[in-house]
Protein backbone atom coordinates (compact mmCIF):
# COMPACT_ATOMS: atom_id res chain seq x y z
CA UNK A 1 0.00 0.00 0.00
CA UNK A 2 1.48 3.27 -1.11
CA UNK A 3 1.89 6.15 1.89
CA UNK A 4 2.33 9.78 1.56
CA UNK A 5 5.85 11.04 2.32
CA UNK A 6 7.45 11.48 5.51
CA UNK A 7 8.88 15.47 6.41
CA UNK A 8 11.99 15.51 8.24
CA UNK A 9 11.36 15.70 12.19
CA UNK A 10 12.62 19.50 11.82
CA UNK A 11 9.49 20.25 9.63
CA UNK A 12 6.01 20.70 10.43
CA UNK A 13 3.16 18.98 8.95
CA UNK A 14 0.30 21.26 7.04
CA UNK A 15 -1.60 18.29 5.15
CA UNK A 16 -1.78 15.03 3.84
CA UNK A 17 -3.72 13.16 1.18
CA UNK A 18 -3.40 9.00 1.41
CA UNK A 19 -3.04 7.15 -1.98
CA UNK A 20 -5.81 8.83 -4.25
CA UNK A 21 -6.25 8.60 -8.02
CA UNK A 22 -7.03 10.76 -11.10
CA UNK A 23 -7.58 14.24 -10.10
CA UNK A 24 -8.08 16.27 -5.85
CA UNK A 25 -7.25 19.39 -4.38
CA UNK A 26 -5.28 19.45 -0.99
CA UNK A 27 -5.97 22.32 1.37
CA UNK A 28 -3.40 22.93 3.57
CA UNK A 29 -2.51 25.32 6.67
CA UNK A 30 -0.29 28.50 6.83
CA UNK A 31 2.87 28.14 8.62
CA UNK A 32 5.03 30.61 10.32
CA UNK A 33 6.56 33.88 8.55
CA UNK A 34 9.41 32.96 6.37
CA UNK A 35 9.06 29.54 6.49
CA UNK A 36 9.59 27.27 3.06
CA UNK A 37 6.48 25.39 1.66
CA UNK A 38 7.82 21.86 1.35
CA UNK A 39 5.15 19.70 -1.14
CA UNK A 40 6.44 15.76 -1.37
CA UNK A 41 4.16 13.74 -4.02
CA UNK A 42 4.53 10.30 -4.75
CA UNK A 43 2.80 8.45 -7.23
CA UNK A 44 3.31 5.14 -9.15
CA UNK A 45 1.60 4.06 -12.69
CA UNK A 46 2.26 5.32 -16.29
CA UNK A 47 2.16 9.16 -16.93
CA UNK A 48 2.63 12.41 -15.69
CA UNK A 49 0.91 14.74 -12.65
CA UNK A 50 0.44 18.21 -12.48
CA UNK A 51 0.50 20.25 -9.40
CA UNK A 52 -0.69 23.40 -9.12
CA UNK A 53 -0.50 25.46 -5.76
CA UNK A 54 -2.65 28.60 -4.73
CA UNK A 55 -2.49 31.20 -3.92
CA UNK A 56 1.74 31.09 -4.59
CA UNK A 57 0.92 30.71 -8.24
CA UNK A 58 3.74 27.95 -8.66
CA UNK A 59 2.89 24.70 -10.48
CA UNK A 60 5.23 21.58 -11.25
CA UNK A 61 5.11 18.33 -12.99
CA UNK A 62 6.48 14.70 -12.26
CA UNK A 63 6.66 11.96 -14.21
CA UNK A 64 5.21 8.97 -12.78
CA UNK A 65 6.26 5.00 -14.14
CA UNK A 66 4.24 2.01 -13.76
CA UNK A 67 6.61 -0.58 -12.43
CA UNK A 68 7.69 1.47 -9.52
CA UNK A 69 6.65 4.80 -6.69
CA UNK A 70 8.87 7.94 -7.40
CA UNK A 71 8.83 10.06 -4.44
CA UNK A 72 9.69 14.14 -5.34
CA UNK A 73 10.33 16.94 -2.72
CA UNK A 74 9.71 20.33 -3.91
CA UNK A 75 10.24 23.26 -1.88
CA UNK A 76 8.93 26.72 -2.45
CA UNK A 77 10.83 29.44 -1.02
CA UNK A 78 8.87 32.56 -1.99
CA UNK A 79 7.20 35.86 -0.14
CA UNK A 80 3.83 34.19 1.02
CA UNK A 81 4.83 30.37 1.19
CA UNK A 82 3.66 30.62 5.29
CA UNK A 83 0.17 30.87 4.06
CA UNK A 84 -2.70 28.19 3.63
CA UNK A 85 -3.83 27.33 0.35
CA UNK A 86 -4.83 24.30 -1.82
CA UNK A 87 -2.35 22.09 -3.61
CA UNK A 88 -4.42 20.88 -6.97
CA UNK A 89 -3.96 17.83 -8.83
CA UNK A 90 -4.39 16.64 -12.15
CA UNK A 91 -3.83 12.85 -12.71
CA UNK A 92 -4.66 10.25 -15.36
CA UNK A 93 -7.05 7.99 -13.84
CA UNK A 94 -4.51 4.97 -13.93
CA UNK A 95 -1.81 7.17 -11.88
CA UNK A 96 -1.89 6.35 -8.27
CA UNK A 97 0.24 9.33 -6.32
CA UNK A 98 0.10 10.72 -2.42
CA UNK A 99 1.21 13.73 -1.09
CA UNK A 100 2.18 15.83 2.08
CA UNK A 101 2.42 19.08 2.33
CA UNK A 102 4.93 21.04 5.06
CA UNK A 103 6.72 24.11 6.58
CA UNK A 104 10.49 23.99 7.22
CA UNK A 105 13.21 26.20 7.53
CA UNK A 106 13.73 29.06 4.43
CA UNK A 107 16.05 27.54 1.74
CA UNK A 108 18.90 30.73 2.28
CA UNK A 109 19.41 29.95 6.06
CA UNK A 110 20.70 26.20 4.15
CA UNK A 111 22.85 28.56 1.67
CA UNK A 112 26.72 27.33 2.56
CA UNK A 113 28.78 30.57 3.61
CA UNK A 114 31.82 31.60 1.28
CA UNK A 115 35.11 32.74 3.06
């Protein structure tokens, strides 16, 4: 049975959709100020998912295969990414994917420092 994806213990949960196919939205809950949006989908089947977050206005794509689950971490690191909003998702019918949605840390406090 396929899960959603764990978050690191540092990062906080904000949703989480169990193994769903074809096509669902995901509302999730605002973190704190300047913290990353961290969206981890897995899916498994032959094709491709969409994902389309609002209000941030960012949308992604990963390619799913049939034989195996992918697992992909994306985090968002823009003005706003503390907020709630709704992860969308369009899937072919004969993808099956998961997903969980979190707040971490902001991406530049990970930068490594030069000197």
């Amino acid at each position: 049975m396929q899960t959603p994806p764990e978050l690191d213990v540092s990062e906080s949960l904000a949703a989480r959709q169990g193994m769903t196919s074809g096509g669902a939205s995901v509302a999730f809950s605002k973190g704190r100020k300047g913290q990353t949006l961290i969206i981890a989908v897995r899916c498994q089947g032959e094709g491709k998912i969409k994902v389309a977050v609002r209000p941030l206005q960012v949308s992604f794509s990963q390619p799913c295969v049939a034989d195996e689950s992918s697992t992909n971490y994306n985090a968002v690191d823009l003005t706003g990414a503390d907020r709630g909003g709704v992860a969308s998702v369009e899937a072919p019918s004969g993808v099956r994917w998961s997903m969980t949605i979190g707040h971490g840390a902001p991406l530049r406090a990970e930068s490594p420092e030069g000197g």
